[in-house]
Protein backbone atom coordinates (compact mmCIF):
# COMPACT_ATOMS: atom_id res chain seq x y z
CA UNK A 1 -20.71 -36.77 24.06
CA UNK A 2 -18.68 -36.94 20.93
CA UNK A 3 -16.98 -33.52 20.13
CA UNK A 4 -17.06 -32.01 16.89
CA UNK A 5 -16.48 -29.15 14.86
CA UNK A 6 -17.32 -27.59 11.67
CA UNK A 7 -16.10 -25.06 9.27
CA UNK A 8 -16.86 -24.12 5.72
CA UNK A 9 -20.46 -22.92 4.28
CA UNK A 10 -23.86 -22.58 3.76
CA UNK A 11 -26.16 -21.37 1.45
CA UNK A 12 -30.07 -21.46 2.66
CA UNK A 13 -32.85 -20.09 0.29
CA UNK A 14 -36.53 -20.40 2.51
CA UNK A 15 -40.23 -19.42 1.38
CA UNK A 16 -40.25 -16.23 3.56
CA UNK A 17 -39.73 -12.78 1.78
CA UNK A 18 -35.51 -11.26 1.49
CA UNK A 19 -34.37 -11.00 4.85
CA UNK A 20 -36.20 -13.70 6.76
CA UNK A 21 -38.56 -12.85 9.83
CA UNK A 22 -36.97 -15.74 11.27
CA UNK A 23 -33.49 -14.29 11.72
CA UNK A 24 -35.28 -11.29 13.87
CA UNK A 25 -37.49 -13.61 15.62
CA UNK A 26 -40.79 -12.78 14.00
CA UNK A 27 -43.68 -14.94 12.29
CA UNK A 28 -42.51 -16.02 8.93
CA UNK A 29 -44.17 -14.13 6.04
CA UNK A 30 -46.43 -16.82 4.74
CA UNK A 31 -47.16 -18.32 8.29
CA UNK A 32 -45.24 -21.67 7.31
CA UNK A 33 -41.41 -22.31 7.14
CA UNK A 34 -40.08 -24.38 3.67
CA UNK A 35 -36.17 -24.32 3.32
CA UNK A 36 -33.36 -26.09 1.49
CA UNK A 37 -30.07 -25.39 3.48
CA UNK A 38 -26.49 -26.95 2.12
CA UNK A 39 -22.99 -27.42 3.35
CA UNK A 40 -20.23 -27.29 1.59
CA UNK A 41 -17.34 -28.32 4.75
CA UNK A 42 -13.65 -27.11 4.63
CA UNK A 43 -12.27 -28.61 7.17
CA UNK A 44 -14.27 -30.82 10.15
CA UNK A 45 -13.91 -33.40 13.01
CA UNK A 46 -16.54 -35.73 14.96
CA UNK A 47 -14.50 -37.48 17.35
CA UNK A 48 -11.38 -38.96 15.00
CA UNK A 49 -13.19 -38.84 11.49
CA UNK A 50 -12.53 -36.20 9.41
CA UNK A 51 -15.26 -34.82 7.69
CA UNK A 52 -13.53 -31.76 5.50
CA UNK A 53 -14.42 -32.01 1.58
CA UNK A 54 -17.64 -33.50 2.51
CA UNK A 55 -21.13 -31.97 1.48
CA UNK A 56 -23.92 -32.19 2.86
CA UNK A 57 -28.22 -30.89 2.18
CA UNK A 58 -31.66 -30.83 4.24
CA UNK A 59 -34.99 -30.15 2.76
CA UNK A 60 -36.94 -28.99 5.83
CA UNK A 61 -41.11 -28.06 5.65
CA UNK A 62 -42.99 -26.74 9.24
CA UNK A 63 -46.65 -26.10 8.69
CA UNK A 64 -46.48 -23.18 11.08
CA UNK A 65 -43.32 -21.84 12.48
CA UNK A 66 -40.74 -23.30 13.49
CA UNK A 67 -41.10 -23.27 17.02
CA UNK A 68 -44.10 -25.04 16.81
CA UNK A 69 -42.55 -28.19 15.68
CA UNK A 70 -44.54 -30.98 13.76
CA UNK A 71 -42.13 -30.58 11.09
CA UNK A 72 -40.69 -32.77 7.69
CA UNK A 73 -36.78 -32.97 7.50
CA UNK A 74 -34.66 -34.95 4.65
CA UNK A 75 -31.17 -34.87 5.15
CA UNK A 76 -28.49 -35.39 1.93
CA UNK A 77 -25.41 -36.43 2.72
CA UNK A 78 -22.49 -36.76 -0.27
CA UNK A 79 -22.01 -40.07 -1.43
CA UNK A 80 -18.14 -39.37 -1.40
CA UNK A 81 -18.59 -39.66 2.59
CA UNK A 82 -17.60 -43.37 4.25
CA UNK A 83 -19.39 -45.02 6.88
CA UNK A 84 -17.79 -43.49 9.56
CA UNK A 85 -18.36 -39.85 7.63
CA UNK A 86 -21.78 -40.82 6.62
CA UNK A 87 -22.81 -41.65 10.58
CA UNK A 88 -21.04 -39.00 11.79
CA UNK A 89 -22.84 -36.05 9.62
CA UNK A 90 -26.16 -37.82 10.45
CA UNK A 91 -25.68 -37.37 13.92
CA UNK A 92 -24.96 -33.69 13.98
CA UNK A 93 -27.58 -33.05 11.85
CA UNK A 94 -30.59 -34.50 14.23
CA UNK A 95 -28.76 -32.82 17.07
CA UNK A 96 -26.69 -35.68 18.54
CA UNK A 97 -23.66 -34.93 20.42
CA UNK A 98 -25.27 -31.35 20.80
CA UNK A 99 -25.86 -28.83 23.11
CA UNK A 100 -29.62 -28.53 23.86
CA UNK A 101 -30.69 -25.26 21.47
CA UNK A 102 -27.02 -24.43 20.76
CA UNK A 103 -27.20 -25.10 16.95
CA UNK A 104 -29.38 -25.15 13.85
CA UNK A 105 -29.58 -28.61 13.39
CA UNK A 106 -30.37 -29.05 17.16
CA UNK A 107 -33.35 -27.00 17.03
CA UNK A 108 -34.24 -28.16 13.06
CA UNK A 109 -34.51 -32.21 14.28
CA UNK A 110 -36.25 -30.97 17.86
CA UNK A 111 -38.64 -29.32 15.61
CA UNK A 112 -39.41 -31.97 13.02
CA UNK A 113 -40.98 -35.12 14.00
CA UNK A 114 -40.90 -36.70 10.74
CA UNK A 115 -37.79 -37.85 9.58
CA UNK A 116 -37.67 -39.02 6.33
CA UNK A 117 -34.81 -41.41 5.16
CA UNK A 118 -31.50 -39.58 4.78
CA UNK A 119 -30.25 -39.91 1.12
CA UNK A 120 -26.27 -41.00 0.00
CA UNK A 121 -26.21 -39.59 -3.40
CA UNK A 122 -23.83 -36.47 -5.13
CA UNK A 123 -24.41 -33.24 -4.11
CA UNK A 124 -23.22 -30.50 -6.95
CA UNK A 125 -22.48 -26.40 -5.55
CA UNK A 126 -20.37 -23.66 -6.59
CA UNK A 127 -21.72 -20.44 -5.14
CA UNK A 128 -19.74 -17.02 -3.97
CA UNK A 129 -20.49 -15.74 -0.95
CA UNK A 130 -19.47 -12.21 -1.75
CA UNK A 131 -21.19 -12.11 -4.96
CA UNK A 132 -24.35 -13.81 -3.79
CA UNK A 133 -24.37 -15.97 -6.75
CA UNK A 134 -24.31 -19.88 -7.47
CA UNK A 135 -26.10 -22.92 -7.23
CA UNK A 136 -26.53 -25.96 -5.32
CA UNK A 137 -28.21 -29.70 -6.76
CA UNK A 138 -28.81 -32.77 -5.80
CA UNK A 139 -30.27 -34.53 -9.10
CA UNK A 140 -33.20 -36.26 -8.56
CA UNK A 141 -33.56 -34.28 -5.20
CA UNK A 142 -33.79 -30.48 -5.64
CA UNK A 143 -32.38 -27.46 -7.49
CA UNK A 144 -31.63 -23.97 -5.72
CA UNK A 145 -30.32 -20.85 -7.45
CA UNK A 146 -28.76 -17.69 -5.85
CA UNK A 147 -27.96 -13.73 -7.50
CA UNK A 148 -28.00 -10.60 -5.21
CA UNK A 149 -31.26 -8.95 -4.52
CA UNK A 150 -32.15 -6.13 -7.16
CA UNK A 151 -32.58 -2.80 -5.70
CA UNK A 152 -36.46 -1.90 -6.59
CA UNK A 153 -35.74 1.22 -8.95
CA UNK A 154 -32.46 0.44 -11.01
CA UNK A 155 -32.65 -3.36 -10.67
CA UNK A 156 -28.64 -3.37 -9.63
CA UNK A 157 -27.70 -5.52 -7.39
CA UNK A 158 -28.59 -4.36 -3.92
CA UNK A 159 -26.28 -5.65 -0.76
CA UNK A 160 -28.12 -6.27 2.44
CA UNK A 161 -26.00 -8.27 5.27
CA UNK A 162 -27.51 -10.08 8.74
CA UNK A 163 -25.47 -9.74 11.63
CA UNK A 164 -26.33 -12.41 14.70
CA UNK A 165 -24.10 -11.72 17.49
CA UNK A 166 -25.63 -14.82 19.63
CA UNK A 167 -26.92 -16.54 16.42
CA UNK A 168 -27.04 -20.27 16.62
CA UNK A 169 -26.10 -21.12 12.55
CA UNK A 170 -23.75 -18.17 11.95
CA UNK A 171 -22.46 -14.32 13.36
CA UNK A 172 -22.88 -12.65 9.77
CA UNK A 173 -24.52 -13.63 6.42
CA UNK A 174 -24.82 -12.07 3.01
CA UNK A 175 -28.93 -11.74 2.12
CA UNK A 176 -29.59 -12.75 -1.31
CA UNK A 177 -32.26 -13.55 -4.07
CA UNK A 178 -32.91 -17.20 -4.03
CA UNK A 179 -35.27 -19.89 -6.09
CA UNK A 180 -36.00 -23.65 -5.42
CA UNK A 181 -37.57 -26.04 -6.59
CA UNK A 182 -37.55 -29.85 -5.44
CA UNK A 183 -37.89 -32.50 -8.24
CA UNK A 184 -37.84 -36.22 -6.33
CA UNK A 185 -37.68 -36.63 -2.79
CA UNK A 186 -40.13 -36.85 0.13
CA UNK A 187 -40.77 -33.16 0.72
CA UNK A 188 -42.37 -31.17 -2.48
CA UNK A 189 -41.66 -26.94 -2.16
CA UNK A 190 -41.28 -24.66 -4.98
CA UNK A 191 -40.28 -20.89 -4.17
CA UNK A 192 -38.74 -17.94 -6.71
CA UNK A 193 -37.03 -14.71 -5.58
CA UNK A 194 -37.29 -15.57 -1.54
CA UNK A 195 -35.12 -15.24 1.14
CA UNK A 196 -31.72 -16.87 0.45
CA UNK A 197 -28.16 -16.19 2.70
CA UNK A 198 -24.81 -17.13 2.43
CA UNK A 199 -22.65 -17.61 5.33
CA UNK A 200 -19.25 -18.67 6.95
CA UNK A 201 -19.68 -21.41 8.95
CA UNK A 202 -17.87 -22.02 12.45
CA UNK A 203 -19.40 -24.10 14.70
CA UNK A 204 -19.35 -27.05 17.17
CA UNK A 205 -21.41 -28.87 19.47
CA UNK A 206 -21.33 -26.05 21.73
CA UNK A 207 -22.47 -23.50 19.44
CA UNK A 208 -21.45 -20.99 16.37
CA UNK A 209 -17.54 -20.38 18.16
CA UNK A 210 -17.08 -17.18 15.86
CA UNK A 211 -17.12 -15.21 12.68
């Protein structure tokens, strides 16, 4: 097994309502699971290549939840990455060189049958994890847009974190307001004001190795 490891962030906006039944291991709120999740990597390693500066998408749909597979999963990959880069994100994001269930992407690819062709085309962010605010694009692809949740009497911005102690994608994320919409690409989901978090990622083959 090739060993890797990951830091840098994530922003994932899903169909489900702010806070995501997921993340406390309930049904999602609509029955079905629709996300877009991106990476934006810092710094990074499979085996010898070095993967930091790289960026990297999946559009995921699940009919049901989750955990009851027969899922849809396109994977965006910058198309700053080489060969070697482009192979190596591919293969931790279907779960290769992987712990069985220790990450994300492990149980994402387990869970989605379908794999649609990955794309190599530019992938445009600039969010704030503190602020809950930004954006993530892939032209041609999909468009997501974060701001904080408003609180449901003023309309100020309203801070609500998620703390995972054994998570498998991160410890701690910030909860935020997001909205997607996907405008090429094999998997079609539109959503406004859903679930959306920010996070710090830290992980490896082995699992999320900390804050």
């Amino acid at each position: 097994m090739t060993d890797w490891i990951i830091q840098g962030e994530e922003l994932a906006n899903c169909n489900c309502n702010y806070g995501c039944p997921c993340q406390f291991s309930v049904l999602p709120t609509h029955g079905n699971c629709e996300a877009v999740v991106v990476f934006s990597i810092d710094s990074g390693q499979y085996g010898d290549t070095d993967l930091a500066g790289l960026k990297a998408a999946g559009v995921y749909y699940w009919p049901g939840p989750i955990h009851e597979g027969n899922g849809q999963m396109q994977l965006i990959i910058d198309d700053k990455a080489n060969a070697d880069q482009r192979a190596a994100l591919q293969a931790i994001m279907t779960g290769e060189d992987t712990d069985e269930m220790a990450t994300m992407w492990y149980v994402y690819s387990a869970m989605s049958p379908t794999k649609h062709e990955t794309l190599f085309i530019p992938i445009e962010l600039n969010w704030n994890r503190e602020e809950r605010t930004g954006f993530a694009k892939v032209p041609g692809v999909f468009d997501v847009e974060v701001r904080p949740i408003p609180h449901i009497v003023s309309g100020a911005p309203h801070r609500a974190s998620i703390q995972l102690p054994n998570g498998f994608e991160y410890r701690h994320a910030e909860s935020a307001s997001g909205s997607a919409k996907t405008n090429g690409g094999a998997i079609t989901l539109s959503f406004d004001a859903t679930h959306a978090h920010l996070a710090h990622l830290n992980i490896s083959g082995h699992g999320v190795l900390g804050a």
